[in-house]
Protein backbone atom coordinates (compact mmCIF):
# COMPACT_ATOMS: atom_id res chain seq x y z
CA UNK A 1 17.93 -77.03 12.88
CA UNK A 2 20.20 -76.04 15.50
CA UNK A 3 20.99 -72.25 16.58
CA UNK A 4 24.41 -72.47 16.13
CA UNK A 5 25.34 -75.30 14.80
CA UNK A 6 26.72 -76.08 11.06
CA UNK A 7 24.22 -78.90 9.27
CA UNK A 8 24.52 -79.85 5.76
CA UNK A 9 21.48 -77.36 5.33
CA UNK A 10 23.62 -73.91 5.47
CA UNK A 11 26.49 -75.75 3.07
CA UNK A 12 26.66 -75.52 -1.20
CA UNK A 13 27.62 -78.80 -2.01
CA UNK A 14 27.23 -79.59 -5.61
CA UNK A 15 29.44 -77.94 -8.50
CA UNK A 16 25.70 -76.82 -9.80
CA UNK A 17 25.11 -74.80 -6.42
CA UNK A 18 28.62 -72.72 -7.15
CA UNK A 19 28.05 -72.93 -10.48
CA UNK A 20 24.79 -70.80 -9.79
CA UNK A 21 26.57 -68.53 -7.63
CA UNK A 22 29.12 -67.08 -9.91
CA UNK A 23 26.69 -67.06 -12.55
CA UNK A 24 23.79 -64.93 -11.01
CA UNK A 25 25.66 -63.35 -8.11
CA UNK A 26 23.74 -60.32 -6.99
CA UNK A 27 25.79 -59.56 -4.25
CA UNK A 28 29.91 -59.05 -4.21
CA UNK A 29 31.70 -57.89 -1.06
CA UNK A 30 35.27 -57.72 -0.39
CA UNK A 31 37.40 -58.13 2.82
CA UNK A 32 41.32 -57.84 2.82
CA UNK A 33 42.13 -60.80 1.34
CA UNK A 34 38.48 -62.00 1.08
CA UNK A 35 36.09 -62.04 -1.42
CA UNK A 36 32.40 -62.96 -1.05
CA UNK A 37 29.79 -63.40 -3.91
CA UNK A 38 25.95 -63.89 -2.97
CA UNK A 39 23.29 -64.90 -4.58
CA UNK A 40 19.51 -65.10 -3.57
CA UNK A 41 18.24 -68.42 -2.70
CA UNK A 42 14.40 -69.18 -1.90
CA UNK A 43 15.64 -72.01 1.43
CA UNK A 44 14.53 -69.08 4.02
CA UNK A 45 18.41 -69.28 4.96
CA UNK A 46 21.77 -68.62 3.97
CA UNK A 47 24.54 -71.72 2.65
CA UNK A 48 27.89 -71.23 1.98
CA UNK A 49 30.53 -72.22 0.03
CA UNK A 50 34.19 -71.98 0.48
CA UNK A 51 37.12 -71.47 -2.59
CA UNK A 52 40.88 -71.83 -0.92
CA UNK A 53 42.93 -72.41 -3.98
CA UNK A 54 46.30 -73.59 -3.53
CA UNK A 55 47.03 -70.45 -5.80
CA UNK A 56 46.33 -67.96 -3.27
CA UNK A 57 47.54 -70.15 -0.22
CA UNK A 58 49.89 -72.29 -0.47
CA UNK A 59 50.00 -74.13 2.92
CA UNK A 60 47.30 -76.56 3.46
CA UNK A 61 47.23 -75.61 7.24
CA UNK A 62 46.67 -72.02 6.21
CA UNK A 63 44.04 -72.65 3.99
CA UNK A 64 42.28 -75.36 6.58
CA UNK A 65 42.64 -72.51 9.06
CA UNK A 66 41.21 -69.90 6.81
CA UNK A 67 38.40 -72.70 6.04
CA UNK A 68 37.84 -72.86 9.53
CA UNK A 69 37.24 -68.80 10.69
CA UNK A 70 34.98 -68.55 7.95
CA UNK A 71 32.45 -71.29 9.10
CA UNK A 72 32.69 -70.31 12.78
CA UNK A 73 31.65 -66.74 11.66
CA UNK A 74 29.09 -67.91 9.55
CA UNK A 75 27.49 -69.84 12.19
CA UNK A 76 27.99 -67.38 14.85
CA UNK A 77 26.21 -64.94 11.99
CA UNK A 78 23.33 -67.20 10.38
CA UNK A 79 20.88 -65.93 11.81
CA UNK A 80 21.38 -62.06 10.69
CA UNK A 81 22.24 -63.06 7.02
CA UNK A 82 19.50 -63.03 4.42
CA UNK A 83 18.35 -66.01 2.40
CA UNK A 84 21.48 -66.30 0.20
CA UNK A 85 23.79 -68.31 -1.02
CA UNK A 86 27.48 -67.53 -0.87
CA UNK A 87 30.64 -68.28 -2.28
CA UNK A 88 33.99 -67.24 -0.02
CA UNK A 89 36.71 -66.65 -2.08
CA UNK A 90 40.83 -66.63 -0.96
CA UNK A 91 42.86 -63.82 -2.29
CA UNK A 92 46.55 -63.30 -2.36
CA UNK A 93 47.72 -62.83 0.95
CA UNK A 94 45.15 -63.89 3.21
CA UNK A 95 47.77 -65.93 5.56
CA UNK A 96 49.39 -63.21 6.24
CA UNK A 97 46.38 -62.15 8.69
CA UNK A 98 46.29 -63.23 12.02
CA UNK A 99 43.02 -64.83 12.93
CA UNK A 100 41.41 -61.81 14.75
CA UNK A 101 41.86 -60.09 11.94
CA UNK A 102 40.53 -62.54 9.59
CA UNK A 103 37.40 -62.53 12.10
CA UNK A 104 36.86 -58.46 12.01
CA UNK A 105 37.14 -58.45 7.86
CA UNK A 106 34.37 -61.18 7.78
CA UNK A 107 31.92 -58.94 10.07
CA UNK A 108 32.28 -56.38 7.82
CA UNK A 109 31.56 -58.21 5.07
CA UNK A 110 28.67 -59.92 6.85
CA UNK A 111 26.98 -56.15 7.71
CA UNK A 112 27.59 -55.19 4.07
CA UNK A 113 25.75 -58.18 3.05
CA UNK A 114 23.14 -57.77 4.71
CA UNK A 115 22.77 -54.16 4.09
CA UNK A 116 22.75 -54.39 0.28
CA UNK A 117 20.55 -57.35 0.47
CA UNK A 118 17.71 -55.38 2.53
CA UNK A 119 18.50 -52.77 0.34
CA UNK A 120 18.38 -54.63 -2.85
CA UNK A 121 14.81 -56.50 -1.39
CA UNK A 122 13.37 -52.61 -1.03
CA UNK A 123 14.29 -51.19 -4.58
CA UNK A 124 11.89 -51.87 -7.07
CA UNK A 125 14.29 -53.36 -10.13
CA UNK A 126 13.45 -52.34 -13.88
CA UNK A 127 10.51 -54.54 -14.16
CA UNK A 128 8.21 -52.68 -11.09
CA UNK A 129 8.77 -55.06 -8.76
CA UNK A 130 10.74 -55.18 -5.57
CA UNK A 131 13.46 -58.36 -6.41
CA UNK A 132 12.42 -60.51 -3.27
CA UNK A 133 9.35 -61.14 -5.40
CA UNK A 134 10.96 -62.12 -8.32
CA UNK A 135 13.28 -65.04 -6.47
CA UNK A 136 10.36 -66.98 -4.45
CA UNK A 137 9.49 -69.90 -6.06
């Protein structure tokens, strides 16, 4: 797999894979405008997922735009993520932010990830042992 490229490997692409997501997301950090829900995954790398409803942004150039940041940063960032998966959700307003912007609230969300993530793998959970046990397969 490629450095910094963007395979099929680091994408969710079946409604099951969201589905998954939202249902045991571990993980929720927020950006202005942005909205990020992780789960653990047992691939040895993150995959992501992107939700750019109409609803939240009207313009189909904004949204492709939008679309766009997010996987650059991602790939620039795959390599520092945990084994997650992740679901990117729009908010109200998003287009409003230039794409600088845009970039800066998606580091920040990257370095929270990542910081609850080791943080989460550390703690033991109710159960005595430390939760990157409980997710390998």
């Amino acid at each position: 797999m490629s450095r910094q490229g963007y395979p099929r490997q680091l994408r969710l692409l079946t409604a099951g894979d969201y589905r998954r997501v939202f249902e045991t997301a571990a993980f929720k950090v927020h950006g202005r405008g942005l909205m990020a829900l992780a789960s653990p995954n047992a691939l040895g790398h993150p995959r992501l997922g992107l939700i750019f409803s109409k609803k939240n942004v009207r313009r189909a150039v904004d949204r492709n735009r939008l679309k766009r940041i997010v996987r650059d940063s991602i790939r620039l960032q795959q390599q520092r993520l945990p084994a997650v998966d992740i679901v990117v959700l729009a908010r109200r307003g998003v287009h409003e932010l230039d794409n600088a912007t845009v970039h800066r609230q998606l580091q920040g969300m990257w370095r929270r990830l990542e910081r609850e993530a080791s943080k989460s793998a550390r703690e033991p959970d109710r159960h005595g042992t430390r939760s990157e046990d409980t997710h390998r397969i």
